[in-house]
PDB file of N, CA and C in Angstrom:
ATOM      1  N   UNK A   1     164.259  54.950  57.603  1.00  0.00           N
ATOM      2  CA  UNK A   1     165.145  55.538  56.625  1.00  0.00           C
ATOM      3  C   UNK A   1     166.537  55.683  57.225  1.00  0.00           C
ATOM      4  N   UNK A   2     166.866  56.656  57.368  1.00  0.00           N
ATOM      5  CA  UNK A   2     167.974  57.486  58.159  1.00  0.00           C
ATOM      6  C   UNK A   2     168.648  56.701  59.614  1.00  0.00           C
ATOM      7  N   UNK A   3     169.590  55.812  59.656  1.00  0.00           N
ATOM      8  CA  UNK A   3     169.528  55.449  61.237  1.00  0.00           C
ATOM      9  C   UNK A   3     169.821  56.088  62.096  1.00  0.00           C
ATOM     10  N   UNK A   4     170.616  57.625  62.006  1.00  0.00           N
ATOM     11  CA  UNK A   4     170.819  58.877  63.042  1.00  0.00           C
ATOM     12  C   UNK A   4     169.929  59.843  62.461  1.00  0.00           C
ATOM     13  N   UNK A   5     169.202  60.513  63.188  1.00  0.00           N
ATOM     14  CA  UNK A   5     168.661  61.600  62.696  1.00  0.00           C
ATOM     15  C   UNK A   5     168.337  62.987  63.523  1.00  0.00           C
ATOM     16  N   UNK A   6     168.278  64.224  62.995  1.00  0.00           N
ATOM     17  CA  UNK A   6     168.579  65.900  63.687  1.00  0.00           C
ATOM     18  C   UNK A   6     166.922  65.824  64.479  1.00  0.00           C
ATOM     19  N   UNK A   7     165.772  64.615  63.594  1.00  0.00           N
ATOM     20  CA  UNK A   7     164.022  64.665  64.119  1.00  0.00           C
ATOM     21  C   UNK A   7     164.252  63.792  65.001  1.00  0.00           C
ATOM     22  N   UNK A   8     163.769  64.038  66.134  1.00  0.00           N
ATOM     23  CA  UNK A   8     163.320  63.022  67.095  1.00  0.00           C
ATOM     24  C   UNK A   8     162.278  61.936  66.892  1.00  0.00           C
ATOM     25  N   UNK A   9     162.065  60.728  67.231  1.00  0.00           N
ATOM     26  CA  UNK A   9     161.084  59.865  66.834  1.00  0.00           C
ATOM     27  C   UNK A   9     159.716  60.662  67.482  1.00  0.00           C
ATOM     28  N   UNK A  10     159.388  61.246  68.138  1.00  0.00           N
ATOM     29  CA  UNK A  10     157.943  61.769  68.460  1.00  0.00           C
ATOM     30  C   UNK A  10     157.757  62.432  67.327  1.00  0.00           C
ATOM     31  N   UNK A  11     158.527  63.682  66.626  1.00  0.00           N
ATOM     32  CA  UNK A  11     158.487  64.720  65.897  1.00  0.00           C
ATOM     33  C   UNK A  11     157.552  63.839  64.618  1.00  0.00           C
ATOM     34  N   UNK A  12     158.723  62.947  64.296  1.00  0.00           N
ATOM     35  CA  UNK A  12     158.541  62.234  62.910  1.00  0.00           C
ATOM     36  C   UNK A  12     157.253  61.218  62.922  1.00  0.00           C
ATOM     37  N   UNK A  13     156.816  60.536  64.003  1.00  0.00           N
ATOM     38  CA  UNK A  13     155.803  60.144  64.201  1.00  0.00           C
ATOM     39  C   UNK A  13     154.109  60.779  64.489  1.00  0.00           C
ATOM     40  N   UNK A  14     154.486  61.964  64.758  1.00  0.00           N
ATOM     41  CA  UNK A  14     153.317  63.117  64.344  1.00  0.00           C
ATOM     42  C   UNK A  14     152.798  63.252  63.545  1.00  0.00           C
ATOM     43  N   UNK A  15     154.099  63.530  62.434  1.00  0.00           N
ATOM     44  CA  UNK A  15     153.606  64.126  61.364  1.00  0.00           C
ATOM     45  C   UNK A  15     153.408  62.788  60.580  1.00  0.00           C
ATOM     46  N   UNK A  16     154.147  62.089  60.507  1.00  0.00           N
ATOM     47  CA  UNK A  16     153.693  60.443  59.770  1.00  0.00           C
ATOM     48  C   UNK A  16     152.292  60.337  60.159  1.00  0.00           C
ATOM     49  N   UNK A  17     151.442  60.135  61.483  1.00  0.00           N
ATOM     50  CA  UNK A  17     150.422  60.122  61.666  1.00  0.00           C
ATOM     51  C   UNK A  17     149.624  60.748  60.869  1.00  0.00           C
ATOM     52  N   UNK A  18     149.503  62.307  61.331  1.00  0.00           N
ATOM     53  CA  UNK A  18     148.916  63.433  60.306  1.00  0.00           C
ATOM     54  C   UNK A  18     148.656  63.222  58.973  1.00  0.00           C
ATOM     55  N   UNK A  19     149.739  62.861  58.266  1.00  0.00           N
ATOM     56  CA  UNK A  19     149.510  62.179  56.990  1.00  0.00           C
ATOM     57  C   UNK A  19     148.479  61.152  56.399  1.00  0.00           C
ATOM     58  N   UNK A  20     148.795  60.158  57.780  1.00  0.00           N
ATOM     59  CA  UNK A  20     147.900  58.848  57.469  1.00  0.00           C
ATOM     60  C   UNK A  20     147.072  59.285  57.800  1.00  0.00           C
ATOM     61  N   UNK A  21     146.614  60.364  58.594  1.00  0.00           N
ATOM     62  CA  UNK A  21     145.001  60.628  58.807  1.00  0.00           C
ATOM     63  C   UNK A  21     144.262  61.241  57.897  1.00  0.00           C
ATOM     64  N   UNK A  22     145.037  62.455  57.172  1.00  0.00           N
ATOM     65  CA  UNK A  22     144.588  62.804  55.962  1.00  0.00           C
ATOM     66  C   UNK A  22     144.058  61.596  54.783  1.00  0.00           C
ATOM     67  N   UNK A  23     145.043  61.112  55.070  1.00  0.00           N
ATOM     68  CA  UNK A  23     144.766  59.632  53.511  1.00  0.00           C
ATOM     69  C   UNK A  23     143.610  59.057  54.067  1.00  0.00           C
ATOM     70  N   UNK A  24     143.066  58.363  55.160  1.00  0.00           N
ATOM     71  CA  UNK A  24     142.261  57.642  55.694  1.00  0.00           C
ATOM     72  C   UNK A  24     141.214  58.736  55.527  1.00  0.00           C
ATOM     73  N   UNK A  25     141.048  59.853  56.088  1.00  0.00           N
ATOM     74  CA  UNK A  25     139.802  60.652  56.464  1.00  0.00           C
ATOM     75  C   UNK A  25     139.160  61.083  54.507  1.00  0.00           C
ATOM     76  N   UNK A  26     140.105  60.703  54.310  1.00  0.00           N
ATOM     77  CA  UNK A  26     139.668  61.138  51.982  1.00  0.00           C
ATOM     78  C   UNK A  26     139.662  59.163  51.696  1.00  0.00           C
ATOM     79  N   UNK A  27     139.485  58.434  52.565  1.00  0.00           N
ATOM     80  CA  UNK A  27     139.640  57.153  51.903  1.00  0.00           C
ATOM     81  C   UNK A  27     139.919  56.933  50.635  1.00  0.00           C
ATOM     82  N   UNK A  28     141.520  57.231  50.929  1.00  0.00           N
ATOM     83  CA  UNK A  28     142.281  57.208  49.545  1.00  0.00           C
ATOM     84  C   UNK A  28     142.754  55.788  49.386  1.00  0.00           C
ATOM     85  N   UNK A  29     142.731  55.470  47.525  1.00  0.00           N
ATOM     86  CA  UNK A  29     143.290  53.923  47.779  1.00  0.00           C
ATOM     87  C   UNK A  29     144.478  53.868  47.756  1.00  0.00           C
ATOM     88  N   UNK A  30     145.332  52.799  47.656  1.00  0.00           N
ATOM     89  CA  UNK A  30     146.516  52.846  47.674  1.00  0.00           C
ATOM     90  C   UNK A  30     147.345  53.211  46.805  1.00  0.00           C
ATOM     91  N   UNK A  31     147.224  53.024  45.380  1.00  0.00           N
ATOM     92  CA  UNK A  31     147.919  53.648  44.318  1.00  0.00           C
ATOM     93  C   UNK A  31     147.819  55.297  43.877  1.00  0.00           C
ATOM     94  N   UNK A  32     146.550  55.573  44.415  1.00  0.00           N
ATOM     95  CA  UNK A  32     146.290  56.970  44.720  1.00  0.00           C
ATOM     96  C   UNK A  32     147.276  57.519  45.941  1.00  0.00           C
ATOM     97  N   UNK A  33     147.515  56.755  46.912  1.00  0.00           N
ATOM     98  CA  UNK A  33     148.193  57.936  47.989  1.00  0.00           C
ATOM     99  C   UNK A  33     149.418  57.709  47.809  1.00  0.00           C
ATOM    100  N   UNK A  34     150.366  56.233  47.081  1.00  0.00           N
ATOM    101  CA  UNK A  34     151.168  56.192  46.713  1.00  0.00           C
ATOM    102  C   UNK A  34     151.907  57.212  45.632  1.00  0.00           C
ATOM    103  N   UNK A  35     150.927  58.018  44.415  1.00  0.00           N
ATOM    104  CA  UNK A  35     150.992  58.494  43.900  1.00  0.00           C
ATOM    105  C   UNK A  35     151.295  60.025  44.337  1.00  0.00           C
ATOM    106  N   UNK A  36     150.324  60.535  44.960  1.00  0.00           N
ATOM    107  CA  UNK A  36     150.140  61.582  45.631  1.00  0.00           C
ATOM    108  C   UNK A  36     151.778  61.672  46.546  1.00  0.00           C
ATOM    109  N   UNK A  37     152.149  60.845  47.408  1.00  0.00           N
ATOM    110  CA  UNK A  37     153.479  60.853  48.017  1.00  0.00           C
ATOM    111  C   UNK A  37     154.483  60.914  47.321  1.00  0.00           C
ATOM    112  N   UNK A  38     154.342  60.616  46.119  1.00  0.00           N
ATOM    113  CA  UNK A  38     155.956  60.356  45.329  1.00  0.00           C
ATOM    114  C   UNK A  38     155.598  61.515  45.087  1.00  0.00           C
ATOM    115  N   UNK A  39     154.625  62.393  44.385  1.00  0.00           N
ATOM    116  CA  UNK A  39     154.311  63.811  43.806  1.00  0.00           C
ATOM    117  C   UNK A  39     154.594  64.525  45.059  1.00  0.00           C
ATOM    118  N   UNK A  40     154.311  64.661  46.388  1.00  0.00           N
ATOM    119  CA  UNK A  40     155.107  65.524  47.489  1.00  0.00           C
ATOM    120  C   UNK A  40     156.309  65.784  47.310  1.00  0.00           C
ATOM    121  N   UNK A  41     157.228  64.003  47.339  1.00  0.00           N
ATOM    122  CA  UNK A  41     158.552  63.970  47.397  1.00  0.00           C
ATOM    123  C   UNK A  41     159.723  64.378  46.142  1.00  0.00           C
ATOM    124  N   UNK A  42     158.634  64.172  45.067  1.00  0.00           N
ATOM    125  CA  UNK A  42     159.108  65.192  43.913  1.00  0.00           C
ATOM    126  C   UNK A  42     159.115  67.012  44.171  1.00  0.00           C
ATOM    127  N   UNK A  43     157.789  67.184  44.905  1.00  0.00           N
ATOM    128  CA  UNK A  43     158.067  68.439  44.530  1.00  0.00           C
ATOM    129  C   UNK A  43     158.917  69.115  45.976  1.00  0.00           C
ATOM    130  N   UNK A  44     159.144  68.734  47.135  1.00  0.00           N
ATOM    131  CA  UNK A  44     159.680  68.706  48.274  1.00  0.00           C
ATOM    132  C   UNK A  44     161.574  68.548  47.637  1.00  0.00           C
ATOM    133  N   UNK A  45     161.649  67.891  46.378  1.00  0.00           N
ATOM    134  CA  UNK A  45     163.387  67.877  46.315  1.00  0.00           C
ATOM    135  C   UNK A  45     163.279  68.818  45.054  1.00  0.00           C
ATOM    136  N   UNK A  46     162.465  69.233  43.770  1.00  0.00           N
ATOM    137  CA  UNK A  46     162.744  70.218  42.810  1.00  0.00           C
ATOM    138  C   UNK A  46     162.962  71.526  43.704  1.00  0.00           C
ATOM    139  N   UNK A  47     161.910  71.740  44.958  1.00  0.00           N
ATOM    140  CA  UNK A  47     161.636  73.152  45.133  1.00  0.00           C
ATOM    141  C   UNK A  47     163.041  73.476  46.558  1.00  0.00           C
ATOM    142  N   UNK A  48     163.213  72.757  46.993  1.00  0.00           N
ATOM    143  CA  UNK A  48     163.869  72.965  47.956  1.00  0.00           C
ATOM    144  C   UNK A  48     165.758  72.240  48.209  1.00  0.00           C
ATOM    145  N   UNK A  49     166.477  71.384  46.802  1.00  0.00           N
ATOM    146  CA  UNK A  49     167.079  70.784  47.046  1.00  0.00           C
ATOM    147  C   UNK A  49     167.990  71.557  45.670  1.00  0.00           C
ATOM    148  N   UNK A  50     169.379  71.486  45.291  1.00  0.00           N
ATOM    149  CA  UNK A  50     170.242  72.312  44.345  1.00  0.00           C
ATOM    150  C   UNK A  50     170.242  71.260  43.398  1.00  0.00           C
ATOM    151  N   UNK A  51     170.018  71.707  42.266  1.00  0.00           N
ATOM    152  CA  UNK A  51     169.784  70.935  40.424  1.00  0.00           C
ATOM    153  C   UNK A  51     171.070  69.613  40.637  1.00  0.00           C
ATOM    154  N   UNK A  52     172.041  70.295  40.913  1.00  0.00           N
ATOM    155  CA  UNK A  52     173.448  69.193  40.634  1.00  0.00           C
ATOM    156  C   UNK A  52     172.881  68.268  41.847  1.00  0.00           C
ATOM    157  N   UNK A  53     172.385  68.372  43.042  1.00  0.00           N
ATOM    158  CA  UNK A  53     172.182  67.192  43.795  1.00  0.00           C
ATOM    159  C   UNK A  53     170.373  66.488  44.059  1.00  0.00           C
ATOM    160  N   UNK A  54     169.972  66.821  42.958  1.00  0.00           N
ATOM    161  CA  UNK A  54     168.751  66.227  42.844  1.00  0.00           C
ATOM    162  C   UNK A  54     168.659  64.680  42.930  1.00  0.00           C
ATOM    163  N   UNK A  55     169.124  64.566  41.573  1.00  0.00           N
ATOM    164  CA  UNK A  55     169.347  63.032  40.994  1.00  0.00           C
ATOM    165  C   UNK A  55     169.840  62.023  41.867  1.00  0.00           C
ATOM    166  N   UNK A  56     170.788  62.558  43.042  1.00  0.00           N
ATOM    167  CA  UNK A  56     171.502  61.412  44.187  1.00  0.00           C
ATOM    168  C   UNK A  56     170.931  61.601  45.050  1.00  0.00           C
ATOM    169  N   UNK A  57     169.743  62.364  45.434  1.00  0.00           N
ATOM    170  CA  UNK A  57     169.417  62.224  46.689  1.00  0.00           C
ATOM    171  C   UNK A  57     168.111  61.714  46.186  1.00  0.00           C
ATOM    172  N   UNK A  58     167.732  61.759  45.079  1.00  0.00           N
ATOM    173  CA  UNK A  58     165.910  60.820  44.712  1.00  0.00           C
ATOM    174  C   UNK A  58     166.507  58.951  44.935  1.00  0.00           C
ATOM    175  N   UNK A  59     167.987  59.036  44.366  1.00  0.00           N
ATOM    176  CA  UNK A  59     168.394  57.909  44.103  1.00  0.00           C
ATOM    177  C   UNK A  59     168.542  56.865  45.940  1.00  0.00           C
ATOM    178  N   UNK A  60     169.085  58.043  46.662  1.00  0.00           N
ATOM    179  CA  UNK A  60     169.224  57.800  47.694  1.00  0.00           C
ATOM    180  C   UNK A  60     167.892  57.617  48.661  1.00  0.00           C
ATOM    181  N   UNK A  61     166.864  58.566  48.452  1.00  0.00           N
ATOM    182  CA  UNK A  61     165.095  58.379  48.852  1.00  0.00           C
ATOM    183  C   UNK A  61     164.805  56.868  48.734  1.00  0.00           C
ATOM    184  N   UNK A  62     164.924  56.030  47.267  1.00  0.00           N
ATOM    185  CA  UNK A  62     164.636  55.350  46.135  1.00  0.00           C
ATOM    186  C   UNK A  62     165.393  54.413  47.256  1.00  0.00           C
ATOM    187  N   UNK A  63     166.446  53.985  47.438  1.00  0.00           N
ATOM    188  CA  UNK A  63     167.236  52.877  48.156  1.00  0.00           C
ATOM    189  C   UNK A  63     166.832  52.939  49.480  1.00  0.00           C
ATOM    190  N   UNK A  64     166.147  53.942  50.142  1.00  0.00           N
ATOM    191  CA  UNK A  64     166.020  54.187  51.782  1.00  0.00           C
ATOM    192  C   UNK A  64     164.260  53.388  51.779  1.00  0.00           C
ATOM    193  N   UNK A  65     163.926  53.831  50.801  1.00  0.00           N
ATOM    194  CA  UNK A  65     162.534  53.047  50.621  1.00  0.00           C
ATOM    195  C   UNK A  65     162.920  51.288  50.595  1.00  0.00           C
ATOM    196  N   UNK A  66     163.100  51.247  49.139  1.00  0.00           N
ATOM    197  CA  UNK A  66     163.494  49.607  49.125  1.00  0.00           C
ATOM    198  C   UNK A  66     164.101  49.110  49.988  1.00  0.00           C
ATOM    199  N   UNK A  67     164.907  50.151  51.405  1.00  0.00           N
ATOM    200  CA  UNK A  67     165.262  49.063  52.704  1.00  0.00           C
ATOM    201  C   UNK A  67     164.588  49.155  53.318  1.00  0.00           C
ATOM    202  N   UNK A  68     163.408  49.710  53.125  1.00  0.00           N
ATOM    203  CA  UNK A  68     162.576  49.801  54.405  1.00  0.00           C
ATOM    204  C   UNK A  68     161.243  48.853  54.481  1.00  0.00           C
ATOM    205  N   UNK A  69     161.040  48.065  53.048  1.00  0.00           N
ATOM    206  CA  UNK A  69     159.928  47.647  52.550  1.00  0.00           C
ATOM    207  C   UNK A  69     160.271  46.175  53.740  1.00  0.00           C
ATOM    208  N   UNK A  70     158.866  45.906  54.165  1.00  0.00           N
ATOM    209  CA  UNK A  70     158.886  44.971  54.686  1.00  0.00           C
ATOM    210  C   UNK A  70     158.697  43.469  53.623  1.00  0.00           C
ATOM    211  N   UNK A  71     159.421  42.841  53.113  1.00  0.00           N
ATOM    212  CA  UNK A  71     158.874  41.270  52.289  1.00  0.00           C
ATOM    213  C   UNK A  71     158.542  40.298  52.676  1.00  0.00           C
ATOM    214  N   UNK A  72     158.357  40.115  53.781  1.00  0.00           N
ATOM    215  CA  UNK A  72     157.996  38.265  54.699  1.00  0.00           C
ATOM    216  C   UNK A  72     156.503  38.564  53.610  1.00  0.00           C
ATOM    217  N   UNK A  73     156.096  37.416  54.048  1.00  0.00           N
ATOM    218  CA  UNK A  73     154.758  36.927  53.069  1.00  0.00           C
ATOM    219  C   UNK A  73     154.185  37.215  54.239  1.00  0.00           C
ATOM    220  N   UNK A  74     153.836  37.036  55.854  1.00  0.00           N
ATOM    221  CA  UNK A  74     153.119  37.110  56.831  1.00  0.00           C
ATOM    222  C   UNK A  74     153.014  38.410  57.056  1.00  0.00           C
ATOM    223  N   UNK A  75     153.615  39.720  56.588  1.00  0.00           N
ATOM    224  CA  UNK A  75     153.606  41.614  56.985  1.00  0.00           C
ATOM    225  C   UNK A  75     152.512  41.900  56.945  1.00  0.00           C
TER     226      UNK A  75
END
């Protein structure tokens, strides 16, 4: 996402882990945990982010994703 960031790569790789272990240990499928994540990241920017800057920072989530997607046919 972010190319400077205040998390250190261990920090952020913890908890990324943690996550994937949860999803794996509920053998969740993919449109299910896909689902489930956008519903975090929804409620992670209503509950914690100000009404006037909602909309540019989902927009900004939304573009940090689509650069991050890997497309080669071989991924």
């Amino acid at each position: 996402m972010a190319i400077l960031s205040k998390y250190s790569n261990d920090e952020v790789e913890t908890l990324l882990n943690q996550l994937i272990l949860v999803l794996e240990k509920n053998e969740t499928p993919t449109d299910l945990a896909l689902m489930v994540l956008g519903n975090c990241a929804t409620d992670i920017i209503n509950r914690n982010v100000a009404p006037g800057s909602r909309k540019r920072l989902a927009e900004q989530f939304g573009q940090a994703l689509l650069a991050s997607i890997d497309t080669r046919a071989d991924a």
